[in-house]
C-alpha atoms as a PDB file:
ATOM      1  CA  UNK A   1      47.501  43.516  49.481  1.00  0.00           C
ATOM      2  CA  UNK A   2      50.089  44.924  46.795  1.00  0.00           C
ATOM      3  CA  UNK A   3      49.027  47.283  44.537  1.00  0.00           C
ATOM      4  CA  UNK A   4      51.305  49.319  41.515  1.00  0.00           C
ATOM      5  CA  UNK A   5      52.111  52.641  41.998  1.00  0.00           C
ATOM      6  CA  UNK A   6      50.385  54.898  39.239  1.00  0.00           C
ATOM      7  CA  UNK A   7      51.971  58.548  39.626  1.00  0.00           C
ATOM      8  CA  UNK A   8      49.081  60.065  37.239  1.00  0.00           C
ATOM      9  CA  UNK A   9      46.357  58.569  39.326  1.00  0.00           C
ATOM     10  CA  UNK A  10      48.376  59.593  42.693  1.00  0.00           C
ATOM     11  CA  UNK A  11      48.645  63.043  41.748  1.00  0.00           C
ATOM     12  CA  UNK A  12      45.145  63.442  41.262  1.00  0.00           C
ATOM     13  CA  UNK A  13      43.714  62.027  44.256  1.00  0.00           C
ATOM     14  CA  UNK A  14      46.323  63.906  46.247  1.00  0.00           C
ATOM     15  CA  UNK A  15      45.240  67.091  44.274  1.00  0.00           C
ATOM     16  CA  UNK A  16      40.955  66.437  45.163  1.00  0.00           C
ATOM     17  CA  UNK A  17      41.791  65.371  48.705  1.00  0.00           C
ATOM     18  CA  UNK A  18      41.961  69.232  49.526  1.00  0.00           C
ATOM     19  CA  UNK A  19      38.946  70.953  49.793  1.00  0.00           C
ATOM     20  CA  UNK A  20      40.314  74.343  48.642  1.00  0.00           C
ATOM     21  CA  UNK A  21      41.797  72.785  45.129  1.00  0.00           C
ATOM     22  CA  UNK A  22      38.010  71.004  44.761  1.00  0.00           C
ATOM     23  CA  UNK A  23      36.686  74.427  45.094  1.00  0.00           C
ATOM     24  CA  UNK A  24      38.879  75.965  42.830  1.00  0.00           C
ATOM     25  CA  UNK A  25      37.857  73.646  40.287  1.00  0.00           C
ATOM     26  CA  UNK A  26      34.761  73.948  40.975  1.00  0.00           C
ATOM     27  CA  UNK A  27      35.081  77.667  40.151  1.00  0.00           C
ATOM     28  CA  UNK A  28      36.986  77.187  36.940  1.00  0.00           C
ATOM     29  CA  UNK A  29      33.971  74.594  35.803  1.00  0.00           C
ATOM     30  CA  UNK A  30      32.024  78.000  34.928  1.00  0.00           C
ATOM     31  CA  UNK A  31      34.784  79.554  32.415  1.00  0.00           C
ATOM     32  CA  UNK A  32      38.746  80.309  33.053  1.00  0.00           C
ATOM     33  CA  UNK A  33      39.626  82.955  35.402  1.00  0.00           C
ATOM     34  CA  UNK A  34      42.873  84.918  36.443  1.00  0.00           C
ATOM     35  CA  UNK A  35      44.953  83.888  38.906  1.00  0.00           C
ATOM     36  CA  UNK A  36      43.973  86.772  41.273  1.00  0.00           C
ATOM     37  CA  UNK A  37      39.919  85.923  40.847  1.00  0.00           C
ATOM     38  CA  UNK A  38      40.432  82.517  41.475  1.00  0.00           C
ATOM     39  CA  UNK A  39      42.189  83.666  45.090  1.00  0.00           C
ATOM     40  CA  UNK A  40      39.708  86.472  45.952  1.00  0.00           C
ATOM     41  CA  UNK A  41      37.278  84.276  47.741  1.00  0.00           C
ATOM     42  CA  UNK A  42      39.760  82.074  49.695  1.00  0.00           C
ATOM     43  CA  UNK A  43      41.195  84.080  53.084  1.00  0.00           C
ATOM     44  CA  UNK A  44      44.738  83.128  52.295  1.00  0.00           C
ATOM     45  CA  UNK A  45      48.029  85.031  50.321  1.00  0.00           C
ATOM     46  CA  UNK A  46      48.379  84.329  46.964  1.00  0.00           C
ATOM     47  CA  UNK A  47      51.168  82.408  47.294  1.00  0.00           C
ATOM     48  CA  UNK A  48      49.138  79.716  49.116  1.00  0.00           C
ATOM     49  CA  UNK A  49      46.669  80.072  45.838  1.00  0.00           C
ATOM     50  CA  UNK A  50      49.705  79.775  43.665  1.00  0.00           C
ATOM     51  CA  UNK A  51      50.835  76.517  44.932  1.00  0.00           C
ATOM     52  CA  UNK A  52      47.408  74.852  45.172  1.00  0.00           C
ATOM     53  CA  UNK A  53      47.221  76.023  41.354  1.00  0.00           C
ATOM     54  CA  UNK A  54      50.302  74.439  40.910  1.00  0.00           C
ATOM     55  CA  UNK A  55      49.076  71.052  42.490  1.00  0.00           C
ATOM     56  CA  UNK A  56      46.263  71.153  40.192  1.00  0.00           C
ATOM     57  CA  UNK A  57      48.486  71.814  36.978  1.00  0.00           C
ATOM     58  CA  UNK A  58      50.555  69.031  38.125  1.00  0.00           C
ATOM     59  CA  UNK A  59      48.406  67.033  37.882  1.00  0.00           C
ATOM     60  CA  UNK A  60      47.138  67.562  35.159  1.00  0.00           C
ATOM     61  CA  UNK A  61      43.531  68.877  36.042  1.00  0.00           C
ATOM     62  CA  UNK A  62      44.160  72.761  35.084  1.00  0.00           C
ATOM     63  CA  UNK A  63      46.175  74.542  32.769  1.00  0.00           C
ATOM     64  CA  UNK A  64      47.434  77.824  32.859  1.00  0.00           C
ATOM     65  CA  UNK A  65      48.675  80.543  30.678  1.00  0.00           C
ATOM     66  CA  UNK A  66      49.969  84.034  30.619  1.00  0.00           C
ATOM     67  CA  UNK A  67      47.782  86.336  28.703  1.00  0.00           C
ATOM     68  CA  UNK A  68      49.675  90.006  28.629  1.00  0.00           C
ATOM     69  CA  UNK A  69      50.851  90.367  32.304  1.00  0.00           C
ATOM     70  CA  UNK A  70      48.160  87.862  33.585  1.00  0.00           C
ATOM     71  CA  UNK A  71      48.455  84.672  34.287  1.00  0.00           C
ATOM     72  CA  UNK A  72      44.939  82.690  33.693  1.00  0.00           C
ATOM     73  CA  UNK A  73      43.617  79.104  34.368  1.00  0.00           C
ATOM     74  CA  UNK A  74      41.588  76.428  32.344  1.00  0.00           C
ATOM     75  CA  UNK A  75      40.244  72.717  33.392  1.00  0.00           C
ATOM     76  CA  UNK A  76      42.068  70.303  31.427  1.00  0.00           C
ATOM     77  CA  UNK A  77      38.831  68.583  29.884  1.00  0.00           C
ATOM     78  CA  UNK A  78      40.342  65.000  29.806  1.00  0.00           C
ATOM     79  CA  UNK A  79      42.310  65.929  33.653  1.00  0.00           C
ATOM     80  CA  UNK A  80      39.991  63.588  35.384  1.00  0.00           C
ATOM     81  CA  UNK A  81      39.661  60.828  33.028  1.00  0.00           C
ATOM     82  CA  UNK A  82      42.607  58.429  34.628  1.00  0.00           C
ATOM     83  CA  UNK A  83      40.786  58.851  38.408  1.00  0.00           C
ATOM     84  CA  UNK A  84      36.983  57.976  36.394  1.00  0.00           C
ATOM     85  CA  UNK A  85      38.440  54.778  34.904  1.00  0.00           C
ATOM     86  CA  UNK A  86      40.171  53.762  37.946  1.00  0.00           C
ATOM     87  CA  UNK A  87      36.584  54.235  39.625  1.00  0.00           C
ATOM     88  CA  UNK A  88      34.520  53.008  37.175  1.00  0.00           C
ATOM     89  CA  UNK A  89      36.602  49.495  37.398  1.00  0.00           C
ATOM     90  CA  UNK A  90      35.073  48.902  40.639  1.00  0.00           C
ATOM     91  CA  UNK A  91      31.939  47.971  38.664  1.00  0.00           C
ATOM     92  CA  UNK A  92      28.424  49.118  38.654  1.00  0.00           C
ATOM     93  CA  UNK A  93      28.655  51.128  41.960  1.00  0.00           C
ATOM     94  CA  UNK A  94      24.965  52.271  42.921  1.00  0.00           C
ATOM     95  CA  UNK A  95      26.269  55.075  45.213  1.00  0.00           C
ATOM     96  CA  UNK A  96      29.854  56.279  45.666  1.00  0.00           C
ATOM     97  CA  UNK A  97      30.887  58.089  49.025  1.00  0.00           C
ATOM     98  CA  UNK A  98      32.975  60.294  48.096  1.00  0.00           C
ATOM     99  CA  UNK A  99      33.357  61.671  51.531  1.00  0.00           C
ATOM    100  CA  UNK A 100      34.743  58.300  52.663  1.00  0.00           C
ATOM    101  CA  UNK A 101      36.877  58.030  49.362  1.00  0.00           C
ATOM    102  CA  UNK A 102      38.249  61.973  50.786  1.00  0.00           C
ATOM    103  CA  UNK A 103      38.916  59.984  54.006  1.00  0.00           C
ATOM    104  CA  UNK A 104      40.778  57.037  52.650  1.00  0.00           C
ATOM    105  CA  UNK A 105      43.329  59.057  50.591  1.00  0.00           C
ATOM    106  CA  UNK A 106      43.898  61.542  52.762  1.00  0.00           C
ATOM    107  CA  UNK A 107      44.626  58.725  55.112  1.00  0.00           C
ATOM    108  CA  UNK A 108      46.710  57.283  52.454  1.00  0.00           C
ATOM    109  CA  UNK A 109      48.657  60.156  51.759  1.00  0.00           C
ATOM    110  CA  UNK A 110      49.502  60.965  55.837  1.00  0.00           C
ATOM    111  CA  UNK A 111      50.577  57.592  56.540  1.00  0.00           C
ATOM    112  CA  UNK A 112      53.873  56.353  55.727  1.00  0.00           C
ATOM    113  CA  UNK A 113      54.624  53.142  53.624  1.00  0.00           C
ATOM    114  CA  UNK A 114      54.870  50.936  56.138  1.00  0.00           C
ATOM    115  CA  UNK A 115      57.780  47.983  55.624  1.00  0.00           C
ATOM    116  CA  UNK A 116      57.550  44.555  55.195  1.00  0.00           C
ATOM    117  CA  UNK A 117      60.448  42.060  56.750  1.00  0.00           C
END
């Protein structure tokens, strides 16, 4: 099965497949936050926070800004809206697994293309 590339779409699936970035936006769904609150819960530097920020900004599910010397994030309100429409043209789904839909692209994102001769 052949399917087209869509780098928008890609990007955003790679960006929920992590478990830290889906909790991060989680966190920003309550009002935008500082860099430095959004990586006080996690146990990691905040360079590691940093770059899953800029995964999310990438594509194109946060924003962020610098406000004085602070640097704050924002959803995007319309960040999701290409990965809803992709989903929603599966039909009338009565229950979506999202763990299993975790599984597949994380699965598609670790294996490499394979060739065709």
């Amino acid at each position: 099965m052949t399917t087209a590339s869509n780098p928008k779409l890609d990007a955003i699936f790679a960006a929920l497949a992590d478990p830290t970035r889906r909790a991060i936006l989680t966190m920003l769904l309550e009002d935008d936050m500082a860099v430095t609150d959004v990586a006080e819960p996690f146990q990691m530097s905040l360079a590691a926070v940093s770059k899953h920020l800029g995964i999310l900004s990438n594509a194109g599910l946060i924003a962020q800004e610098k406000r004085g010397r602070v640097k704050w994030c924002k959803l995007e309100p319309d960040g999701m809206r290409a990965a809803m429409t992709w989903i929603q043209s599966f039909g009338q789904l009565d229950c979506i697994d999202l763990d299993a839909l975790e599984r597949f692209v994380e699965t598609e994102l670790s294996d490499p293309p394979s060739s065709c001769l």
